[in-house]
N, C-alpha and C. Protein backbone atom coordinates (compact mmCIF):
# COMPACT_ATOMS: atom_id res chain seq x y z
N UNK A 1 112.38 85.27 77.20
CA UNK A 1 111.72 86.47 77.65
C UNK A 1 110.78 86.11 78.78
N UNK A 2 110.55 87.60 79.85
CA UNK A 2 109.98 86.52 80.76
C UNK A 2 108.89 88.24 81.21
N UNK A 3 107.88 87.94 82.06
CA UNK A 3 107.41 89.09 82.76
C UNK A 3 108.09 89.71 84.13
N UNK A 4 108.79 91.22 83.80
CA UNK A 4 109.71 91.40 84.57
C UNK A 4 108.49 91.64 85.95
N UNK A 5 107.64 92.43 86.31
CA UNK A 5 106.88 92.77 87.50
C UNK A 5 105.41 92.83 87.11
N UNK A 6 104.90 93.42 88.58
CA UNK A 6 103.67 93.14 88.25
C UNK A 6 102.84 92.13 88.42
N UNK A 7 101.61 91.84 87.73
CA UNK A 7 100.70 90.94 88.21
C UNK A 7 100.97 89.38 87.59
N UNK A 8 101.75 89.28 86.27
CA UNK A 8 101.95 88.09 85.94
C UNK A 8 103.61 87.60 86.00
N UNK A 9 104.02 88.78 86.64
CA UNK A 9 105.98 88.69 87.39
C UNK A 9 106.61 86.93 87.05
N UNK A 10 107.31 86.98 86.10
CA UNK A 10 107.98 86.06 85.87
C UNK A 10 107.43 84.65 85.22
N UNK A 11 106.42 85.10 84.48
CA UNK A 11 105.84 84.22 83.59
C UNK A 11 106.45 84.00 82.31
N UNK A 12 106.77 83.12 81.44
CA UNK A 12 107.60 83.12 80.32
C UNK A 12 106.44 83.43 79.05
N UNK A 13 107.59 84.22 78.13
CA UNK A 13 106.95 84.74 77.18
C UNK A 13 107.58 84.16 75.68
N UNK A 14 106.62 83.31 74.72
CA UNK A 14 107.46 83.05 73.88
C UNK A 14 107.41 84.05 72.88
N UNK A 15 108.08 84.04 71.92
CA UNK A 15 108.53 84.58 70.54
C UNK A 15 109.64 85.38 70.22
N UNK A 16 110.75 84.77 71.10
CA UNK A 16 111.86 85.37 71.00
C UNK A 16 112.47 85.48 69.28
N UNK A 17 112.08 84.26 68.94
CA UNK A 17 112.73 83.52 67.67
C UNK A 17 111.51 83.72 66.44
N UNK A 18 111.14 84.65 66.56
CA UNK A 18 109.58 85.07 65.55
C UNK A 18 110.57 85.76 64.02
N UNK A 19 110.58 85.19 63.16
CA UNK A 19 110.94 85.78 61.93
C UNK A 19 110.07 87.34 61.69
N UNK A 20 111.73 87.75 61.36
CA UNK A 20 111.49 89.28 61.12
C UNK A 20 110.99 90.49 62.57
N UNK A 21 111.38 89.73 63.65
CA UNK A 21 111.30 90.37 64.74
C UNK A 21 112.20 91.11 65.65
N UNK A 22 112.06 91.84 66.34
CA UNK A 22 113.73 91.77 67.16
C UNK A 22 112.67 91.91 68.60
N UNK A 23 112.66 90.85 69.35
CA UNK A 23 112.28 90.97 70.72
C UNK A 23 112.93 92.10 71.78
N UNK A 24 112.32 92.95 72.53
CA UNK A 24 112.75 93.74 73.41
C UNK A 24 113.20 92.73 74.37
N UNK A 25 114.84 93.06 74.41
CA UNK A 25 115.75 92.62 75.77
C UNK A 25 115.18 92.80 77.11
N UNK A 26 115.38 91.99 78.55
CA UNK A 26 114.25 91.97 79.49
C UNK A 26 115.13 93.63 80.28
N UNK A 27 116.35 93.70 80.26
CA UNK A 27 117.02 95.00 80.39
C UNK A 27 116.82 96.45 79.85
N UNK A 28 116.22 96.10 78.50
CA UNK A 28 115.90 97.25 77.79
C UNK A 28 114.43 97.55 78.45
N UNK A 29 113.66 96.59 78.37
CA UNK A 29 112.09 96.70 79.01
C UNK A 29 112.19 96.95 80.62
N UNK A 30 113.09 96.72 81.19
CA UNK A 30 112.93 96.74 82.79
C UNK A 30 113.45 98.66 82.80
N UNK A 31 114.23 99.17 81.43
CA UNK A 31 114.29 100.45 81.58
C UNK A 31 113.40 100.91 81.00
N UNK A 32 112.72 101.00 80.39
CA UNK A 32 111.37 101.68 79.33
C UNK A 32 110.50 101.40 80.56
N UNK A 33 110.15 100.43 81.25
CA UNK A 33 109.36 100.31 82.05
C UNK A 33 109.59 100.92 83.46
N UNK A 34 110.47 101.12 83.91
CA UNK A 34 111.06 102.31 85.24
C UNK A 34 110.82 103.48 84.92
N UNK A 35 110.75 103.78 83.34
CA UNK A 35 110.50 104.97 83.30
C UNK A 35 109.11 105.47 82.55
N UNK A 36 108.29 104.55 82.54
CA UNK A 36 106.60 104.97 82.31
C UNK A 36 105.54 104.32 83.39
N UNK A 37 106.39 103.60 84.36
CA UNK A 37 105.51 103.31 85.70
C UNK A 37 104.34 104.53 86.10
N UNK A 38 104.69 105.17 86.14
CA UNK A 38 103.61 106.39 86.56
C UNK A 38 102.36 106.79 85.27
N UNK A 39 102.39 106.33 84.79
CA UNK A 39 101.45 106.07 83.21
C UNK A 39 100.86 105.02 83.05
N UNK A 40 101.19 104.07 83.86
CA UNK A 40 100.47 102.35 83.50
C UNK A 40 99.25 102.52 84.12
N UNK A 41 98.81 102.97 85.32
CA UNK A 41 97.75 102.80 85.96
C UNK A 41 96.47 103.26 84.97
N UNK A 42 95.45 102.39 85.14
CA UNK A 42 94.33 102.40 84.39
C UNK A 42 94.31 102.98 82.77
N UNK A 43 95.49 102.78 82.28
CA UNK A 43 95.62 103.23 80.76
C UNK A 43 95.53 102.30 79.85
N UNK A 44 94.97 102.82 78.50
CA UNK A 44 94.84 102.17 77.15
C UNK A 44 96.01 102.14 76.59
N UNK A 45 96.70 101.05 76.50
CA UNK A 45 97.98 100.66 75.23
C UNK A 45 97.78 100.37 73.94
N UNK A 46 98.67 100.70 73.16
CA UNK A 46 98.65 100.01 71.54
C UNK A 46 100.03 99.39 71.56
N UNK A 47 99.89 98.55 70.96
CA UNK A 47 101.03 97.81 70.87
C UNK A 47 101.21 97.46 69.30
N UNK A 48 101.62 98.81 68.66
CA UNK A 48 101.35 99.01 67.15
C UNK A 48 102.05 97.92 66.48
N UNK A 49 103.26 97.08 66.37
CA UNK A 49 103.80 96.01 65.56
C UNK A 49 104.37 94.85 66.97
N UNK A 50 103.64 94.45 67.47
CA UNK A 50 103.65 93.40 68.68
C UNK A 50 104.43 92.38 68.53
N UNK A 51 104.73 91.64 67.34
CA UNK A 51 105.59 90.83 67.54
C UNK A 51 105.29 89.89 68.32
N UNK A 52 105.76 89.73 69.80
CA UNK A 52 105.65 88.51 71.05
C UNK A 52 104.45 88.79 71.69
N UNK A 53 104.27 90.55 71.69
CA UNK A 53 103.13 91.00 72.73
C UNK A 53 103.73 91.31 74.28
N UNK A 54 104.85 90.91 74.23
CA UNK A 54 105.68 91.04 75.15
C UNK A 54 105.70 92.96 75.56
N UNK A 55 105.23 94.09 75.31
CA UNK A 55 105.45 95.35 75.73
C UNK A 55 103.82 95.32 76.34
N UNK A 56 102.81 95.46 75.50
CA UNK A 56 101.45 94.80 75.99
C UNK A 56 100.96 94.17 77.62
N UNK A 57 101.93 93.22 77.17
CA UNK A 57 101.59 91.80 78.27
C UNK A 57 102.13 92.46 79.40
N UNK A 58 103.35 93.40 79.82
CA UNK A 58 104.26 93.50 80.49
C UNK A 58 103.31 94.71 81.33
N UNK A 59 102.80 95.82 80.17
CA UNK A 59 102.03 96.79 80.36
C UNK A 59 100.71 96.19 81.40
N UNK A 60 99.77 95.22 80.62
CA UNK A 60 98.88 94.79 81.74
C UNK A 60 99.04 94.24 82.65
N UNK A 61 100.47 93.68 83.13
CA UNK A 61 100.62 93.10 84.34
C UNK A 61 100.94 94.45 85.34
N UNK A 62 100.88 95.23 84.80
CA UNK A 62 101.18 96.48 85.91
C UNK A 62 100.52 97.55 85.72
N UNK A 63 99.44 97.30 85.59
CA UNK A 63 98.18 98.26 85.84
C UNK A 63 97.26 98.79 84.88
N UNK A 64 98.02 99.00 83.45
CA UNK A 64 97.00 98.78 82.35
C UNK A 64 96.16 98.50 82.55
N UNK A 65 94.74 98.93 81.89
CA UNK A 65 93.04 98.29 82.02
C UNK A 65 93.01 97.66 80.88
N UNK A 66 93.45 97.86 79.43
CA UNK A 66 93.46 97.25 78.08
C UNK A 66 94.81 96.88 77.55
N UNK A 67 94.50 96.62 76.36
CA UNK A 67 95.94 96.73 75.45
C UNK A 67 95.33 96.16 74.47
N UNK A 68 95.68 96.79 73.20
CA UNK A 68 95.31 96.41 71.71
C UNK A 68 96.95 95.83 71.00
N UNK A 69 97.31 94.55 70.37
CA UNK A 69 98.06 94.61 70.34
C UNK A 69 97.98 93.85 68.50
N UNK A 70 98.37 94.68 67.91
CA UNK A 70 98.82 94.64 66.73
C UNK A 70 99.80 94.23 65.87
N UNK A 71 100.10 93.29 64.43
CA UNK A 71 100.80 92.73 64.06
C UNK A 71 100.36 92.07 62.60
N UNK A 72 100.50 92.59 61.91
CA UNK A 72 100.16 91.71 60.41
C UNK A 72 100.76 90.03 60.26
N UNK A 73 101.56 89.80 61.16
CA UNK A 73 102.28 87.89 60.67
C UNK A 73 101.39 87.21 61.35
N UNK A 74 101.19 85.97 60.55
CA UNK A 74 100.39 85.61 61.16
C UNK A 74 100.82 84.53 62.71
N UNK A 75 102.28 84.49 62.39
CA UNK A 75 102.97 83.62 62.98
C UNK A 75 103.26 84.63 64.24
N UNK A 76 103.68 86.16 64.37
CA UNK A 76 103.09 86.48 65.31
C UNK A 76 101.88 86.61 66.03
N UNK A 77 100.91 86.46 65.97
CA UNK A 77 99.35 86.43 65.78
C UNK A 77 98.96 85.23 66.83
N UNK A 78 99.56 84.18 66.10
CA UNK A 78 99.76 83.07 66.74
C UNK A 78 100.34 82.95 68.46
N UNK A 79 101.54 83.35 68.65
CA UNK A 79 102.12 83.41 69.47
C UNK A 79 101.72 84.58 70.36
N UNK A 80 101.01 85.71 70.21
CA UNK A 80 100.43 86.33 71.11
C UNK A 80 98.86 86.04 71.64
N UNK A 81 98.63 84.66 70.63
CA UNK A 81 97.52 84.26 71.22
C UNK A 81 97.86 83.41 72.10
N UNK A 82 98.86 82.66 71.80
CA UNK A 82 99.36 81.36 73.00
C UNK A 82 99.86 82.17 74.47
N UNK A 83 100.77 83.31 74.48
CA UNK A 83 101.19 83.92 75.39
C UNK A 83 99.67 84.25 75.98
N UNK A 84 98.77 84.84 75.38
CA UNK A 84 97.63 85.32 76.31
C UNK A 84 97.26 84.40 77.47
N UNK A 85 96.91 83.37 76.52
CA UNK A 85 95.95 82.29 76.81
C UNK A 85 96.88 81.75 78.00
N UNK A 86 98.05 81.30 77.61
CA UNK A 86 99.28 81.02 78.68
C UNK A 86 99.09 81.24 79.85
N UNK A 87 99.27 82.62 79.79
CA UNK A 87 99.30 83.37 81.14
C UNK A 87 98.36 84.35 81.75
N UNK A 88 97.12 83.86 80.90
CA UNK A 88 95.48 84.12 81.54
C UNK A 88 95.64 85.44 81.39
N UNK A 89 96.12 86.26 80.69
CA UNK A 89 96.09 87.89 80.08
C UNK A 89 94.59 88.20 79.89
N UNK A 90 93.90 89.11 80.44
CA UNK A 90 92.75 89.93 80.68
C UNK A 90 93.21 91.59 79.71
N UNK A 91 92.02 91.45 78.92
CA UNK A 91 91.88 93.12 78.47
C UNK A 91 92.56 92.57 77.64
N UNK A 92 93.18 91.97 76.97
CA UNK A 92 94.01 92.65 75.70
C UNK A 92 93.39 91.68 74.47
N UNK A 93 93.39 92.79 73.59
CA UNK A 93 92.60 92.73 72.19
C UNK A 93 93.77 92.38 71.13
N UNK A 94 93.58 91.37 69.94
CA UNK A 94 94.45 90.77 69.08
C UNK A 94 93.82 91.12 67.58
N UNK A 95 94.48 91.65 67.17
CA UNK A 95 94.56 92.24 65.71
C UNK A 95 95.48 92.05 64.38
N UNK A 96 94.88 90.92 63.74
CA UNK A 96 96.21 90.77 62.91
C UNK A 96 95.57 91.38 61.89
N UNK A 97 96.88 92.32 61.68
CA UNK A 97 96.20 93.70 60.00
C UNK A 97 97.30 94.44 59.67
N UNK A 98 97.88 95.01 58.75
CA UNK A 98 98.38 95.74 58.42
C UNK A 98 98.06 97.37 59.70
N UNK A 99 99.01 97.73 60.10
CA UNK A 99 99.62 98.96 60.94
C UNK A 99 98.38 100.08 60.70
N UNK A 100 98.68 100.60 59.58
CA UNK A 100 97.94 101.58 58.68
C UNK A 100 96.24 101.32 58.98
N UNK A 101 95.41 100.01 58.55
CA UNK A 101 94.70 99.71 58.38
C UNK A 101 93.95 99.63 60.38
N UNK A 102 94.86 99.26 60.76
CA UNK A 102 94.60 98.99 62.61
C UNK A 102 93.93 100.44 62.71
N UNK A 103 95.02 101.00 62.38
CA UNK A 103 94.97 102.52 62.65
C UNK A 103 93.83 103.02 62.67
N UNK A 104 93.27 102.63 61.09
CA UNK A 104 92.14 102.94 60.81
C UNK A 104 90.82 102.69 61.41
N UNK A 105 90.90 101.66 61.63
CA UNK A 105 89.76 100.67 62.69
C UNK A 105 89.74 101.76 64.19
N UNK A 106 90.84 102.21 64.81
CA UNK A 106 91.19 102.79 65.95
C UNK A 106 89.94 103.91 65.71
N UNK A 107 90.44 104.51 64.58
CA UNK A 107 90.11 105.78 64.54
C UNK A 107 88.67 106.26 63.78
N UNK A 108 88.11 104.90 63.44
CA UNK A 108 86.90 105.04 63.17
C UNK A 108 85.53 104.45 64.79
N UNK A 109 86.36 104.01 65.25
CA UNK A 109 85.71 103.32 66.90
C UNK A 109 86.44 104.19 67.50
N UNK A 110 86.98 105.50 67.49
CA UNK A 110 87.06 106.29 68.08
C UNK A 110 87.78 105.98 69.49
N UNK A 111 88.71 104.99 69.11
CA UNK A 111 89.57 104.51 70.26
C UNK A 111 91.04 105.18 70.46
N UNK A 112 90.97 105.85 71.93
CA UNK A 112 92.27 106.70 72.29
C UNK A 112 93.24 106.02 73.04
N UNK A 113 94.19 106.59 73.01
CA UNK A 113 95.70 105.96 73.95
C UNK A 113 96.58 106.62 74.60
N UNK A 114 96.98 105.75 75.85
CA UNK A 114 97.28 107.14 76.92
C UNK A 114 98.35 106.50 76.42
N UNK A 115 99.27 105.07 76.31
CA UNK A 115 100.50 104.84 75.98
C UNK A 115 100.56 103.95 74.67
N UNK A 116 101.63 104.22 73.73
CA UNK A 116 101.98 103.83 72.08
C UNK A 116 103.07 103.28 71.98
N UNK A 117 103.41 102.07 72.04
CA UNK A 117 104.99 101.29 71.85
C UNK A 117 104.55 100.86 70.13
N UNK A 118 105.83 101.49 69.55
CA UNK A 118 106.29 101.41 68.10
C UNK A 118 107.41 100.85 68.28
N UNK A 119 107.53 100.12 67.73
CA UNK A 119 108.56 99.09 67.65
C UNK A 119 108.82 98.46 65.98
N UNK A 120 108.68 99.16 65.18
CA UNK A 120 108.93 98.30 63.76
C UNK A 120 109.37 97.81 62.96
N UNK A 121 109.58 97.49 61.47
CA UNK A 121 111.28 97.37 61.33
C UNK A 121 111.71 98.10 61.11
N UNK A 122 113.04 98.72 60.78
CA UNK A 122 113.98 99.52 61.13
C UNK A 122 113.80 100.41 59.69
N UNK A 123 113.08 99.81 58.58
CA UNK A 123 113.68 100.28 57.23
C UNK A 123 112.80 101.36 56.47
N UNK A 124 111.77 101.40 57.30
CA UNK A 124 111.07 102.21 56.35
C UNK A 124 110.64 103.54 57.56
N UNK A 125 109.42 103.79 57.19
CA UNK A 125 108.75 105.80 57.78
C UNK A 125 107.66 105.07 58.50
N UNK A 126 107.55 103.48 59.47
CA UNK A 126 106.33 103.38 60.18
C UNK A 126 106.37 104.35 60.94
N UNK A 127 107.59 104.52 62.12
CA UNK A 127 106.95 105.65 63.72
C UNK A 127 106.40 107.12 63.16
N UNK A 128 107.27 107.66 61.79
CA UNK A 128 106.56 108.51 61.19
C UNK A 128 105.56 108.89 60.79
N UNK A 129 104.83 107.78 60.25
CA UNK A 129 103.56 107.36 59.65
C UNK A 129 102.80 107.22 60.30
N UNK A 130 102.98 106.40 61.70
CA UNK A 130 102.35 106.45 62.59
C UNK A 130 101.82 107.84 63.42
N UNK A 131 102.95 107.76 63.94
CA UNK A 131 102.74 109.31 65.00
C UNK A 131 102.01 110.56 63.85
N UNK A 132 102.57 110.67 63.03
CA UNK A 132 101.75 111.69 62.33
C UNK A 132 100.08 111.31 62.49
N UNK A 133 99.49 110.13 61.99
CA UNK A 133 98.29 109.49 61.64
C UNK A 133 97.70 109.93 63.36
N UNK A 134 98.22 108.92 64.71
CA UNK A 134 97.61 109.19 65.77
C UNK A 134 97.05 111.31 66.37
N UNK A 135 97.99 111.69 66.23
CA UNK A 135 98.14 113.07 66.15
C UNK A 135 96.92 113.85 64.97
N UNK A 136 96.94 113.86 63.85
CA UNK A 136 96.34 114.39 62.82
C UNK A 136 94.75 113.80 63.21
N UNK A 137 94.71 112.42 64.07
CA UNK A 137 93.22 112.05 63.82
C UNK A 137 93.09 111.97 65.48
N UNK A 138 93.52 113.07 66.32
CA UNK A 138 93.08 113.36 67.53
C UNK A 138 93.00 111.79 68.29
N UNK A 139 93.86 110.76 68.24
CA UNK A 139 93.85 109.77 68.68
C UNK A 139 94.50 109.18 70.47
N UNK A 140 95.39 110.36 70.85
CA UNK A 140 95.77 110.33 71.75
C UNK A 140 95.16 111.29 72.88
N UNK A 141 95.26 110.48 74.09
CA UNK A 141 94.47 111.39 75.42
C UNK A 141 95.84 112.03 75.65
N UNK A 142 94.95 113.08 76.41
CA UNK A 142 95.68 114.21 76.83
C UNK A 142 97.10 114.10 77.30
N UNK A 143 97.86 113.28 78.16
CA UNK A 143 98.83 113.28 78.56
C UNK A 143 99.54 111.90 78.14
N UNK A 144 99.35 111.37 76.80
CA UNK A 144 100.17 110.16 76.18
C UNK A 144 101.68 110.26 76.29
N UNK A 145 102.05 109.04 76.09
CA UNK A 145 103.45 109.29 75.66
C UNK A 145 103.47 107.71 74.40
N UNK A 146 104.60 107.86 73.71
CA UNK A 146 105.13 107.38 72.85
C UNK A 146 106.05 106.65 73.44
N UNK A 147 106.48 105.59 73.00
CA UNK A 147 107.79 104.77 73.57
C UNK A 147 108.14 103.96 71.89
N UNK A 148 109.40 104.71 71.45
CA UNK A 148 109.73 104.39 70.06
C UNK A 148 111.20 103.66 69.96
N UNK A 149 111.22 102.61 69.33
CA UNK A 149 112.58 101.72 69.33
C UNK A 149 113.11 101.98 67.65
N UNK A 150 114.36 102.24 67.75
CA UNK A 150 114.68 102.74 66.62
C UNK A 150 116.25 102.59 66.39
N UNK A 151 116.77 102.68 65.70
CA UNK A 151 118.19 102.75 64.88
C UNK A 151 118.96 103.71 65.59
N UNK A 152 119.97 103.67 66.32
CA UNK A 152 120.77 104.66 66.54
C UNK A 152 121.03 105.63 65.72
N UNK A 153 121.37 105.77 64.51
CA UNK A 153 121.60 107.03 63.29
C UNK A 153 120.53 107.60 62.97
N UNK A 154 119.24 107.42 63.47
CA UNK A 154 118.05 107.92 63.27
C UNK A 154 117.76 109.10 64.60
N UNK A 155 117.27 110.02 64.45
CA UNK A 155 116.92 110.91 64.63
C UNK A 155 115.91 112.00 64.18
N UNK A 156 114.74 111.21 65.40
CA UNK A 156 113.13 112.06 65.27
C UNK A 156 112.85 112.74 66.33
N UNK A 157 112.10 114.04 66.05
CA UNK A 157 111.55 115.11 66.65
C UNK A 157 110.29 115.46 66.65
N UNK A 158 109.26 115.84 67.12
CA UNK A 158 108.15 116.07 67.14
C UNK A 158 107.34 117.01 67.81
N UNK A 159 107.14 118.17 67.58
CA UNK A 159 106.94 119.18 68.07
C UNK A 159 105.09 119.18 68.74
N UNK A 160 104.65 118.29 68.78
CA UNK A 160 103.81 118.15 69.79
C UNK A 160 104.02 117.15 71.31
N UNK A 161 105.33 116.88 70.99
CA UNK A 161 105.48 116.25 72.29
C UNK A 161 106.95 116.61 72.48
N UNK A 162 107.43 116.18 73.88
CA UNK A 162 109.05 116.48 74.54
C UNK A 162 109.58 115.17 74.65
N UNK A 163 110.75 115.01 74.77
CA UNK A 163 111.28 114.16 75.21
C UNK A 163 111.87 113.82 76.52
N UNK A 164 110.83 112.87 76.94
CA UNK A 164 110.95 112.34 78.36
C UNK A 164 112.23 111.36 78.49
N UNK A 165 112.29 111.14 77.68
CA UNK A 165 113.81 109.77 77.85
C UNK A 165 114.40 109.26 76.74
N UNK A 166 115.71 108.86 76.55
CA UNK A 166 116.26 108.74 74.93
C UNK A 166 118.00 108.18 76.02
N UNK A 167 117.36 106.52 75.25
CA UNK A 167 118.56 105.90 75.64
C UNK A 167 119.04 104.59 74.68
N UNK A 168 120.09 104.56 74.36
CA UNK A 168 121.18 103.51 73.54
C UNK A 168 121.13 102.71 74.42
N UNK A 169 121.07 101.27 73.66
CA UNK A 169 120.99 100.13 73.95
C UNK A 169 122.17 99.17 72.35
N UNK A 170 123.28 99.94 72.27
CA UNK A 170 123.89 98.71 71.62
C UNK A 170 123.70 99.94 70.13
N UNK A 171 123.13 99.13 68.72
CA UNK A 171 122.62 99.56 67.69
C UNK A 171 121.88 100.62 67.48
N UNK A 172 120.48 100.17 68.74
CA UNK A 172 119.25 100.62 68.72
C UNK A 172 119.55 101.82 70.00
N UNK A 173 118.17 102.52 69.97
CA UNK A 173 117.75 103.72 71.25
C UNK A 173 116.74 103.81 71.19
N UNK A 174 116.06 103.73 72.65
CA UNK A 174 114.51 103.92 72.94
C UNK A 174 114.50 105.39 73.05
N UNK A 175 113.32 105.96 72.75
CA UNK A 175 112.67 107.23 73.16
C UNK A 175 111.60 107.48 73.10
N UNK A 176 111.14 108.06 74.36
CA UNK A 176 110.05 107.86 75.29
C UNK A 176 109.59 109.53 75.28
N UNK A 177 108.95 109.61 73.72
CA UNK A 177 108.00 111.11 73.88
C UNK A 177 106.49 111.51 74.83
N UNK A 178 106.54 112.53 75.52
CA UNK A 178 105.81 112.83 76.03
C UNK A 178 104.61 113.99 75.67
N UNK A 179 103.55 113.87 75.59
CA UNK A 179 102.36 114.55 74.87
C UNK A 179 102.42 116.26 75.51
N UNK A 180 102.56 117.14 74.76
CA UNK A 180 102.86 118.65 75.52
C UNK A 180 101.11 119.16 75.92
């Protein structure tokens, strides 16, 4: 994995090989990222199950001011501390906690987000759980969007936001909700 553009453009990123992960392809990210370019500038990210940190990292090299990037393993934890440190990453905050519990911390420091990459595992109601939680506790600025990686046979809707983009990649499909 590597940094496709931006300020740290082609820096290597480890944690391809992170148990219980599935790293975003640099193809899948060079499309999620063509299509929220106009959103990066001076915005707050969450990077709700981070894994490599790799959506984060990619985010502050192109204009992001922060990024909170989240992950209960500790072995991810690890590796988004080495990637920081690596490649001299500014603004971004490391949180190893349970999803739910981050959440909570967010929303008691009263911390908002213009962009939300969910990325989790495949098996249970996190983007659900999530997006409901950000929404219900007024957590998102005005014109957020969502960027959700998910199971092809899955199919979510959300009637406070539209859908800006919804594309197959193989198994999986990104979709990229936009705040109404």
């Amino acid at each position: 994995m590597r940094v496709i553009s931006g300020l740290y453009k082609g820096r290597n990123i480890l944690g391809f090989d992170i148990d219980g992960t599935r790293p975003t392809q640099d193809r899948v990210k060079e499309s999620v990222f063509g299509s929220i370019q106009d959103y990066l500038e001076d915005s707050t990210v969450l990077d709700l199950f981070s894994g490599s940190g790799n959506l984060a990292i990619e985010s502050l090299s192109n204009g992001a001011s922060k990024a909170y990037l989240v992950d209960n393993s500790k072995e991810a934890i690890n590796i988004i501390n080495k990637n920081i440190t690596d490649i001299k990453v500014e603004n971004a905050y490391v949180i190893k906690d349970d999803y739910m519990n981050a959440l909570n911390y967010f929303k008691n420091n009263n911390i908002k987000f213009d962009i939300v990459f969910l990325d989790p595992p495949y098996k249970d109601d996190y983007i659900d759980n999530s997006i409901k939680y950000l929404v219900d506790n007024d957590m998102l600025n005005e014109k957020a969007i969502i960027v959700c990686e998910f199971e092809n046979n899955i199919k979510i809707d959300y009637k406070e936001f539209e859908i800006k983009k919804e594309k197959k990649f193989g198994y999986k499909k990104i979709v990229i909700f936009k705040r109404i």
